[in-house]
N, C-alpha and C. Protein backbone atom coordinates (compact mmCIF):
# COMPACT_ATOMS: atom_id res chain seq x y z
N UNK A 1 -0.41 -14.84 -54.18
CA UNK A 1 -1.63 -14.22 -53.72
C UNK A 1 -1.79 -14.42 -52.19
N UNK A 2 -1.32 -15.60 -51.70
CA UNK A 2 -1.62 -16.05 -50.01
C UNK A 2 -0.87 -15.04 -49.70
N UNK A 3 0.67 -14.48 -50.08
CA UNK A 3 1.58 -13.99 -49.31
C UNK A 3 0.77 -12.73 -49.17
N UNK A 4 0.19 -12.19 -50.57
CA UNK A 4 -0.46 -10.67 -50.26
C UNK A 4 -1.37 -10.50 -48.98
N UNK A 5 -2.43 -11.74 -48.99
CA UNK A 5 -3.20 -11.67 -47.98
C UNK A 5 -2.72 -12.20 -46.66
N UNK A 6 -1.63 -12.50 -46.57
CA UNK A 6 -1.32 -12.47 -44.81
C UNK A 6 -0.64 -11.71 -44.89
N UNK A 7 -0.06 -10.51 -45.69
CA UNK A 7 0.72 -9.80 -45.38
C UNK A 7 0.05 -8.33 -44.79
N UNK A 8 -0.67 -8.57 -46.01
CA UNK A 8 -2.10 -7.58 -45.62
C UNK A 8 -3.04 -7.66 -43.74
N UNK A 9 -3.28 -8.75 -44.16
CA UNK A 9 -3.87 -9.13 -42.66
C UNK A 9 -2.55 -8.42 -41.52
N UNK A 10 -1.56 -8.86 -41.71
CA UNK A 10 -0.54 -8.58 -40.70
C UNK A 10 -0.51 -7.18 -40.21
N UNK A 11 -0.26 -6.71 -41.44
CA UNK A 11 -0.14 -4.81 -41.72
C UNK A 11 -1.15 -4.12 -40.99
N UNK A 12 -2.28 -4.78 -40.94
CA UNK A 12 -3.57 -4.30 -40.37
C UNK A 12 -4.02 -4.78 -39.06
N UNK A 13 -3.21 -6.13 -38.30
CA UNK A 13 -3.02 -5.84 -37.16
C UNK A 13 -2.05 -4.95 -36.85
N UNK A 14 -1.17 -5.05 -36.86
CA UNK A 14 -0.48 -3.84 -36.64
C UNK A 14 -0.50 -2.26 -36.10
N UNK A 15 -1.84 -2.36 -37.69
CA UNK A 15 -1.94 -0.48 -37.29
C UNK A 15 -3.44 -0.56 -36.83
N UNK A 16 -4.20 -1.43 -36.19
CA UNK A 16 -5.67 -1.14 -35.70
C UNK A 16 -5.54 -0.89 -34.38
N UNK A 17 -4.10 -1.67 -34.16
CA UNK A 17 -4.34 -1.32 -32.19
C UNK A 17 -5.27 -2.22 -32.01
N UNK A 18 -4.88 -3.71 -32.16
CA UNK A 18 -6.00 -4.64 -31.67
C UNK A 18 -5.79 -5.07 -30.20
N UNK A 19 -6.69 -5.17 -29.44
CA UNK A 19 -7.36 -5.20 -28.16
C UNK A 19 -6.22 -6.61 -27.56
N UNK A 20 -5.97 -5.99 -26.34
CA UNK A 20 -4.82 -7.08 -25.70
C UNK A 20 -5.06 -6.93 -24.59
N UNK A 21 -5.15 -8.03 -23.84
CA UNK A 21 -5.18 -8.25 -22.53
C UNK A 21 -4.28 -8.22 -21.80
N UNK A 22 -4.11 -6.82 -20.36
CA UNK A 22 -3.07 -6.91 -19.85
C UNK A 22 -3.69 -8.28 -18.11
N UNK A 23 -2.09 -8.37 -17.83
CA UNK A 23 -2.09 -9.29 -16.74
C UNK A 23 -1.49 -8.15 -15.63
N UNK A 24 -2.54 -8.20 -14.41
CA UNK A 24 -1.90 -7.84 -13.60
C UNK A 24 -2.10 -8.79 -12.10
N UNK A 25 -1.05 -8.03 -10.88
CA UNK A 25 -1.57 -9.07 -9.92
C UNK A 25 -2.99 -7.86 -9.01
N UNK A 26 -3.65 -8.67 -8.45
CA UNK A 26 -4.72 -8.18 -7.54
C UNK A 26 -4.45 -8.70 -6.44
N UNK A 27 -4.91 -7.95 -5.31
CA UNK A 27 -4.95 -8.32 -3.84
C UNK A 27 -5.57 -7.35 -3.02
N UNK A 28 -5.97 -7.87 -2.25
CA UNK A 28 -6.49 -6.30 -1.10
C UNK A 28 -6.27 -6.37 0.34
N UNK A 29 -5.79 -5.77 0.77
CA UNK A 29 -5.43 -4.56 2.30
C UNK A 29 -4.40 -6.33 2.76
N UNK A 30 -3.58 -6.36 1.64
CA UNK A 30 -2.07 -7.69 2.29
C UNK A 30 -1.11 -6.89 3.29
N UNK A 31 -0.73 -7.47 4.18
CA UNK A 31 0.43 -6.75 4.63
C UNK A 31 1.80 -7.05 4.53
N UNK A 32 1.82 -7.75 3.20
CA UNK A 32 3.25 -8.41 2.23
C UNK A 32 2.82 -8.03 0.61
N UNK A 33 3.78 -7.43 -0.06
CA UNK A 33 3.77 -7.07 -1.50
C UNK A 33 3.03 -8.55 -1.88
N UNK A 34 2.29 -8.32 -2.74
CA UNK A 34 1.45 -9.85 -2.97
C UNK A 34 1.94 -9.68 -4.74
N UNK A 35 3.05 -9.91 -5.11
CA UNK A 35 3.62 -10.39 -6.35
C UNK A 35 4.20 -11.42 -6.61
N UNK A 36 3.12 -12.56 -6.13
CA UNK A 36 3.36 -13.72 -6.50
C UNK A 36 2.29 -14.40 -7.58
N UNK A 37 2.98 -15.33 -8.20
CA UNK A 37 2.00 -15.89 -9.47
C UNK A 37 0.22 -16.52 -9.05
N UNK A 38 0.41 -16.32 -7.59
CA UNK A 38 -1.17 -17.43 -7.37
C UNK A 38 -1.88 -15.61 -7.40
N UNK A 39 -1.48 -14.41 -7.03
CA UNK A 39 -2.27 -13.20 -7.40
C UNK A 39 -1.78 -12.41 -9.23
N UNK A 40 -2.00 -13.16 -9.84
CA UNK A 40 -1.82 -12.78 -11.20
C UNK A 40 -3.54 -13.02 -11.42
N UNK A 41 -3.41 -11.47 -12.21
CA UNK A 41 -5.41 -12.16 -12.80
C UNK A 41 -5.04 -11.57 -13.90
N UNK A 42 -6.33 -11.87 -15.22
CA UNK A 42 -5.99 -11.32 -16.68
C UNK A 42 -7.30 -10.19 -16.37
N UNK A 43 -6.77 -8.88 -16.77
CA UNK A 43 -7.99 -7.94 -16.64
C UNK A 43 -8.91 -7.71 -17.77
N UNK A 44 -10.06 -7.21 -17.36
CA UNK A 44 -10.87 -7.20 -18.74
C UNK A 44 -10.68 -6.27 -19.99
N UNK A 45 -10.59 -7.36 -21.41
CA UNK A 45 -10.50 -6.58 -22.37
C UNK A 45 -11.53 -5.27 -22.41
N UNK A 46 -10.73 -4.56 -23.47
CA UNK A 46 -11.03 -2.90 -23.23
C UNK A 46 -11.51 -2.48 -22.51
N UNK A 47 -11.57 -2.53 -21.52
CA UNK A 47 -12.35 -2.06 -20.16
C UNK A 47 -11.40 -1.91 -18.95
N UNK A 48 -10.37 -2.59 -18.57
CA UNK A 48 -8.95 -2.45 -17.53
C UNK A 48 -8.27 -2.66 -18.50
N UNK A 49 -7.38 -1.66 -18.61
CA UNK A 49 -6.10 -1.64 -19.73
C UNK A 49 -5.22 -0.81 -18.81
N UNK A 50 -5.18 -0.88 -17.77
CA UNK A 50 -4.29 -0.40 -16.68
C UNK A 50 -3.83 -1.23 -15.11
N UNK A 51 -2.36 -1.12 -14.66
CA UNK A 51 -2.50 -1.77 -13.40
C UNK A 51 -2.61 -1.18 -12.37
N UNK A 52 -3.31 -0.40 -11.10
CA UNK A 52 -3.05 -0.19 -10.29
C UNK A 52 -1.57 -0.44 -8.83
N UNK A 53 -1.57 0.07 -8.21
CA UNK A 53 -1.11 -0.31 -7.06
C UNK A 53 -1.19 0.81 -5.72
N UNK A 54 -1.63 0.56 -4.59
CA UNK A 54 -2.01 1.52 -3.58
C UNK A 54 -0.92 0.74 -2.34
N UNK A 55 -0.04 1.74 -1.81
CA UNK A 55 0.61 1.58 -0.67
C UNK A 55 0.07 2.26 0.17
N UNK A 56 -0.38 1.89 1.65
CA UNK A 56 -0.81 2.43 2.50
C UNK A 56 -0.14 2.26 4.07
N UNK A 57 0.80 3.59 4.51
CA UNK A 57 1.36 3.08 5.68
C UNK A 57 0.09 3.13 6.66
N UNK A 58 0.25 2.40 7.62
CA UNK A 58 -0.87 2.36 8.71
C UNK A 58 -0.10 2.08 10.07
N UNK A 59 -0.70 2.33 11.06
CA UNK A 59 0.26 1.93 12.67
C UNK A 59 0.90 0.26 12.85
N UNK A 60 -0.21 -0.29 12.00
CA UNK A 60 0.45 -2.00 11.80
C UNK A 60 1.21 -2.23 10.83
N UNK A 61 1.93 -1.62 10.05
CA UNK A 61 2.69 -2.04 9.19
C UNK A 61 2.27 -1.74 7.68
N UNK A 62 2.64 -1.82 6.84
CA UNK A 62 2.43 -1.72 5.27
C UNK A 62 1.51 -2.05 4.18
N UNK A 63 0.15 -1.87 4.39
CA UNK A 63 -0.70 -2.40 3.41
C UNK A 63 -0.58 -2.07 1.80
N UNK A 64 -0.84 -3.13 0.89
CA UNK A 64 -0.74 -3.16 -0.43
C UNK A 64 -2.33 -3.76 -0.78
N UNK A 65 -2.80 -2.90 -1.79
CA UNK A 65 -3.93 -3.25 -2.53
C UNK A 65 -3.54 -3.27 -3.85
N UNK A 66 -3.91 -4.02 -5.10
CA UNK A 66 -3.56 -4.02 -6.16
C UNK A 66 -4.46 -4.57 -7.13
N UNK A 67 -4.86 -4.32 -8.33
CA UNK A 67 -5.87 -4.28 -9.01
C UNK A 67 -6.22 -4.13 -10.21
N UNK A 68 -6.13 -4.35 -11.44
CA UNK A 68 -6.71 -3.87 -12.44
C UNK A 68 -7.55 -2.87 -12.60
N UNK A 69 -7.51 -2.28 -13.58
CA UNK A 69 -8.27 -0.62 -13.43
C UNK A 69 -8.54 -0.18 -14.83
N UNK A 70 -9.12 1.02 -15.02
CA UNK A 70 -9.42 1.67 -16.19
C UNK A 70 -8.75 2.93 -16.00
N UNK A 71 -7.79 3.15 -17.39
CA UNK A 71 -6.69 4.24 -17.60
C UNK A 71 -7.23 5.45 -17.04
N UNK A 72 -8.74 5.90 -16.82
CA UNK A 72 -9.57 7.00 -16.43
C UNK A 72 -9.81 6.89 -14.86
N UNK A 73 -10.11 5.91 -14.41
CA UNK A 73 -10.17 5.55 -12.93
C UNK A 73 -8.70 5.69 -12.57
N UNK A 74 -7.62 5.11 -12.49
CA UNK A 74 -6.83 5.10 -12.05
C UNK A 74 -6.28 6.21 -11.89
N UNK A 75 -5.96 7.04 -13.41
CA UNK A 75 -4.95 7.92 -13.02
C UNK A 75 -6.00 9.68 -12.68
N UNK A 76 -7.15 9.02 -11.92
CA UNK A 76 -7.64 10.26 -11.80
C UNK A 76 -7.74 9.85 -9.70
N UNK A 77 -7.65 8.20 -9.31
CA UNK A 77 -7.70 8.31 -8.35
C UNK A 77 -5.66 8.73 -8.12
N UNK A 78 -4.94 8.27 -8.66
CA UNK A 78 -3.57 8.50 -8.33
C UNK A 78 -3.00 10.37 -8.16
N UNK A 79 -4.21 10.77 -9.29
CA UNK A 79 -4.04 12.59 -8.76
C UNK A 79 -4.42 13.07 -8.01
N UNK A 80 -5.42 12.26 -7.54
CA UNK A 80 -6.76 12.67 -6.02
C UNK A 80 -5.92 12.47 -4.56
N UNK A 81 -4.83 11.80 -4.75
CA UNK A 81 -3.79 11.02 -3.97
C UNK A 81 -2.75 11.35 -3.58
N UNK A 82 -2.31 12.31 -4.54
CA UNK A 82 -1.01 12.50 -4.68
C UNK A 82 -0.32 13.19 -3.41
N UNK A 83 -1.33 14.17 -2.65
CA UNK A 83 -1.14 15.39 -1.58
C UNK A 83 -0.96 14.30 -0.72
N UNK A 84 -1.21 13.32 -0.46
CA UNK A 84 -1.46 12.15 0.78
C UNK A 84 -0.26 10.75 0.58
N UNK A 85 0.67 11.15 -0.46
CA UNK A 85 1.91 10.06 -0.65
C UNK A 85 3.07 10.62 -0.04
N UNK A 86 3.18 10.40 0.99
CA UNK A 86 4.27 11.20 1.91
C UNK A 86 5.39 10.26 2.72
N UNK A 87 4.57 8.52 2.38
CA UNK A 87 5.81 7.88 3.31
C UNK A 87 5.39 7.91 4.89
N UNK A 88 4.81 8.55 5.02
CA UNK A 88 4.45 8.60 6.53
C UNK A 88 3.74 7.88 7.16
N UNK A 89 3.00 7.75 8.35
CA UNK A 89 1.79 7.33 8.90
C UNK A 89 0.66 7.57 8.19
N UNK A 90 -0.15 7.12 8.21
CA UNK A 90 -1.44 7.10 7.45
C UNK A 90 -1.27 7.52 5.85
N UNK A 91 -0.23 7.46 5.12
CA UNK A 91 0.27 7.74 3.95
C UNK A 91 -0.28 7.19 2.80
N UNK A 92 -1.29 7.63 1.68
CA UNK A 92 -1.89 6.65 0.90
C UNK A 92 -1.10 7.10 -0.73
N UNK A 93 -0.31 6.35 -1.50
CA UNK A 93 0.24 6.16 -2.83
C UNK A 93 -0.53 5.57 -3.64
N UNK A 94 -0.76 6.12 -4.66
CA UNK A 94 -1.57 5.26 -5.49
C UNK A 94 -0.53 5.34 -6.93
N UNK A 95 -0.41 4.20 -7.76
CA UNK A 95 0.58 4.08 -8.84
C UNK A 95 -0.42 3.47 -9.99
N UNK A 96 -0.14 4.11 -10.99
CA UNK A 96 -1.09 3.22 -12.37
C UNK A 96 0.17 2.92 -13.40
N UNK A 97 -0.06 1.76 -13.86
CA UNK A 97 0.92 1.56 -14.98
C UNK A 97 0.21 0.73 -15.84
N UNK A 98 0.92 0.55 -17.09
CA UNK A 98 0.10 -0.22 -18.62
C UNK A 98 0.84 -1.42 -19.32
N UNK A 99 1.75 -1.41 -18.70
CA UNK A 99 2.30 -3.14 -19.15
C UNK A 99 1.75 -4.73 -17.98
N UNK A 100 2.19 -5.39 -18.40
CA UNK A 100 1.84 -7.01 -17.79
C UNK A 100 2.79 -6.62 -16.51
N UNK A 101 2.15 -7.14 -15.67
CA UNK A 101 2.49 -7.26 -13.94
C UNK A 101 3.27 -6.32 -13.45
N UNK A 102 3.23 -4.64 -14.13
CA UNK A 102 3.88 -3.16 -13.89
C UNK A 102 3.43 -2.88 -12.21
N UNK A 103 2.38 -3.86 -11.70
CA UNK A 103 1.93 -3.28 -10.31
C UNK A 103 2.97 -4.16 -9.21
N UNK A 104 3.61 -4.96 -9.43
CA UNK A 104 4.38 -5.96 -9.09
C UNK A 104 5.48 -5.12 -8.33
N UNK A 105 6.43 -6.38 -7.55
CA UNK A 105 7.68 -5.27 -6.95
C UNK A 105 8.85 -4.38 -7.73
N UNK A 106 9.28 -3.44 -7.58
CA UNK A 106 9.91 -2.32 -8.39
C UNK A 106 10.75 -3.40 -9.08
N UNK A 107 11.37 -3.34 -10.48
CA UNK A 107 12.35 -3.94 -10.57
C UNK A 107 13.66 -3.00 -10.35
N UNK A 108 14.67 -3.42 -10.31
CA UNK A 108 16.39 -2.15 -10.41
C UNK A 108 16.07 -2.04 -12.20
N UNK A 109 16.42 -0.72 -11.99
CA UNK A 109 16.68 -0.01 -13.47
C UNK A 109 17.85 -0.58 -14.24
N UNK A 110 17.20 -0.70 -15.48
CA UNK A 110 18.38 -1.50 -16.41
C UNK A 110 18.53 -0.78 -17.46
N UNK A 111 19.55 -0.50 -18.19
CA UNK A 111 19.92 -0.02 -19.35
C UNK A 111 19.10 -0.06 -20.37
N UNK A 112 18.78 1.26 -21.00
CA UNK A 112 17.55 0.90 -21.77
C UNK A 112 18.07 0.11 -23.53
N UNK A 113 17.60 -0.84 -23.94
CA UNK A 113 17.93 -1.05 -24.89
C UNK A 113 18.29 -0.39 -26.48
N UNK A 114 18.41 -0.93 -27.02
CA UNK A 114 18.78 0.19 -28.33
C UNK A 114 17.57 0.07 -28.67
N UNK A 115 17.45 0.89 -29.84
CA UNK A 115 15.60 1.57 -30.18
C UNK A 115 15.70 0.57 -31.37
N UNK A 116 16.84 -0.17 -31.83
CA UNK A 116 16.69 -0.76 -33.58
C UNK A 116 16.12 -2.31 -32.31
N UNK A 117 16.81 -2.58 -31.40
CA UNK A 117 16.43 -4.08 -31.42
C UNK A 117 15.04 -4.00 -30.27
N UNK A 118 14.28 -3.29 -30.20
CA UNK A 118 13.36 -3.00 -29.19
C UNK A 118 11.57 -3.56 -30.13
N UNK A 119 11.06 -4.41 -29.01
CA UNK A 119 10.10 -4.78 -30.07
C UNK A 119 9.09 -5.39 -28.46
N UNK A 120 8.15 -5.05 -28.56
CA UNK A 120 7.05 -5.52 -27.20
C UNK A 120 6.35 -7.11 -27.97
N UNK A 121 5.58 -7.52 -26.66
CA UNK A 121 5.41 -8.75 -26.82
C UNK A 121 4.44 -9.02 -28.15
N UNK A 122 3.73 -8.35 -28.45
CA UNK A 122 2.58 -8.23 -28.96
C UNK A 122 3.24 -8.25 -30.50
N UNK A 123 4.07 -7.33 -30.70
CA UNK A 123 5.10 -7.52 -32.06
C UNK A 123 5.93 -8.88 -32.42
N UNK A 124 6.23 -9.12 -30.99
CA UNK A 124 7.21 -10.27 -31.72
C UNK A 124 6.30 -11.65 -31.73
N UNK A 125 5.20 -11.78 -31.20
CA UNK A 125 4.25 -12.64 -31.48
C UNK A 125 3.66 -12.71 -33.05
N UNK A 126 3.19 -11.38 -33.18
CA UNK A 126 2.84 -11.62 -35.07
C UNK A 126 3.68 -11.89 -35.59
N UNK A 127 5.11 -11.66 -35.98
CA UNK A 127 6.26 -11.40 -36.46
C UNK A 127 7.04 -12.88 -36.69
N UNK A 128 6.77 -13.14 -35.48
CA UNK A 128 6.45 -15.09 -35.26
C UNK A 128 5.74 -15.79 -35.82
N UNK A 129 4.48 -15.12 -35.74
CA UNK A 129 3.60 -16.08 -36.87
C UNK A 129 3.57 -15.85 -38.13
N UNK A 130 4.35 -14.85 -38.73
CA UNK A 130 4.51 -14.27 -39.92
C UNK A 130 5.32 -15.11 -40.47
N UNK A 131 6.66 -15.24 -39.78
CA UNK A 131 7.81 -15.96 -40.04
C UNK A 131 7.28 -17.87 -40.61
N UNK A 132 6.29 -18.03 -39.09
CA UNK A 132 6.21 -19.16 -39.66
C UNK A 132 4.76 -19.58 -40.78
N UNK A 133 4.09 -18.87 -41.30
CA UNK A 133 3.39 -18.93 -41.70
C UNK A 133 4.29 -18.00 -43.93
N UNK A 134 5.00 -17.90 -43.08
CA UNK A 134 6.15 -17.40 -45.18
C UNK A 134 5.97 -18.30 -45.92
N UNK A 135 6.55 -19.54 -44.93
CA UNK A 135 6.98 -20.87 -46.14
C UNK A 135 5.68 -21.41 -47.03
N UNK A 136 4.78 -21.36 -46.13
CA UNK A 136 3.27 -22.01 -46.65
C UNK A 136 3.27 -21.49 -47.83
N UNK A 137 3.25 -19.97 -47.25
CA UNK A 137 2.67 -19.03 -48.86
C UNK A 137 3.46 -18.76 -50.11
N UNK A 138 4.83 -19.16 -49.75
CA UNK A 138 5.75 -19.49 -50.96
C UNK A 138 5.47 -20.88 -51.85
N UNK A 139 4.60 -21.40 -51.52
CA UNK A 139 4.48 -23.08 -51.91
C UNK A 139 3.24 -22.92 -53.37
């Protein structure tokens, strides 16, 4: 009977789409990529479920702002933007992304994994506690 009900419980995190906190870094008008761990913040549940990032060339050099955001704010300021991402002088980029520290420096592109062994953090955390929580309910 335990196994039914954590299995149950499990199944139903799963498919509710329960609420997760992404991590991103924040900073404002740096004139160094600020992707270091002392600018990591946790953004607010359901409310920033997105990371920003704004590059801005200027006559002094390279400003970076970065931020937590809402999937509606962001990718409506990143379209408002887009005519003005040119690389140039006064050049403003705006980038939104939805994983943990996606606002961070580019990583190099890596081979994408196979689709059978592919599993995000959030999966292999239940899956973990599933594992260790079997033996109990076999007892």
């Amino acid at each position: 009977m335990r196994l039914f009900i954590v299995s149950t419980l499990l199944l139903l995190s799963f498919s509710s789409g329960l609420a997760l906190q992404i991590q991103c870094y924040q900073c404002e008008e740096m004139t160094h990529d600020c992707s270091t761990p002392e600018f990591i913040v946790n953004c607010t549940v359901n409310v920033q479920d997105m990371c920003q990032k704004e590059v801005l060339v200027m006559g002094d050099g390279i400003h970076y702002r970065k931020l937590c955001a809402s999937s509606g704010a962001c990718l409506i300021a990143s379209s408002g933007y887009q005519q003005f991402c040119t690389g140039k002088l006064n050049s403003v980029c705006i980038t939104c992304c939805n994983t943990p520290l996606c606002n961070g420096l580019r990583q190099k592109k890596r081979p994408q994994p196979s689709a059978a062994v592919t599993l995000n953090t959030s999966h292999l955390n239940v899956f973990s506690l599933y594992i260790l929580l079997l033996p109990s309910t076999l007892c």
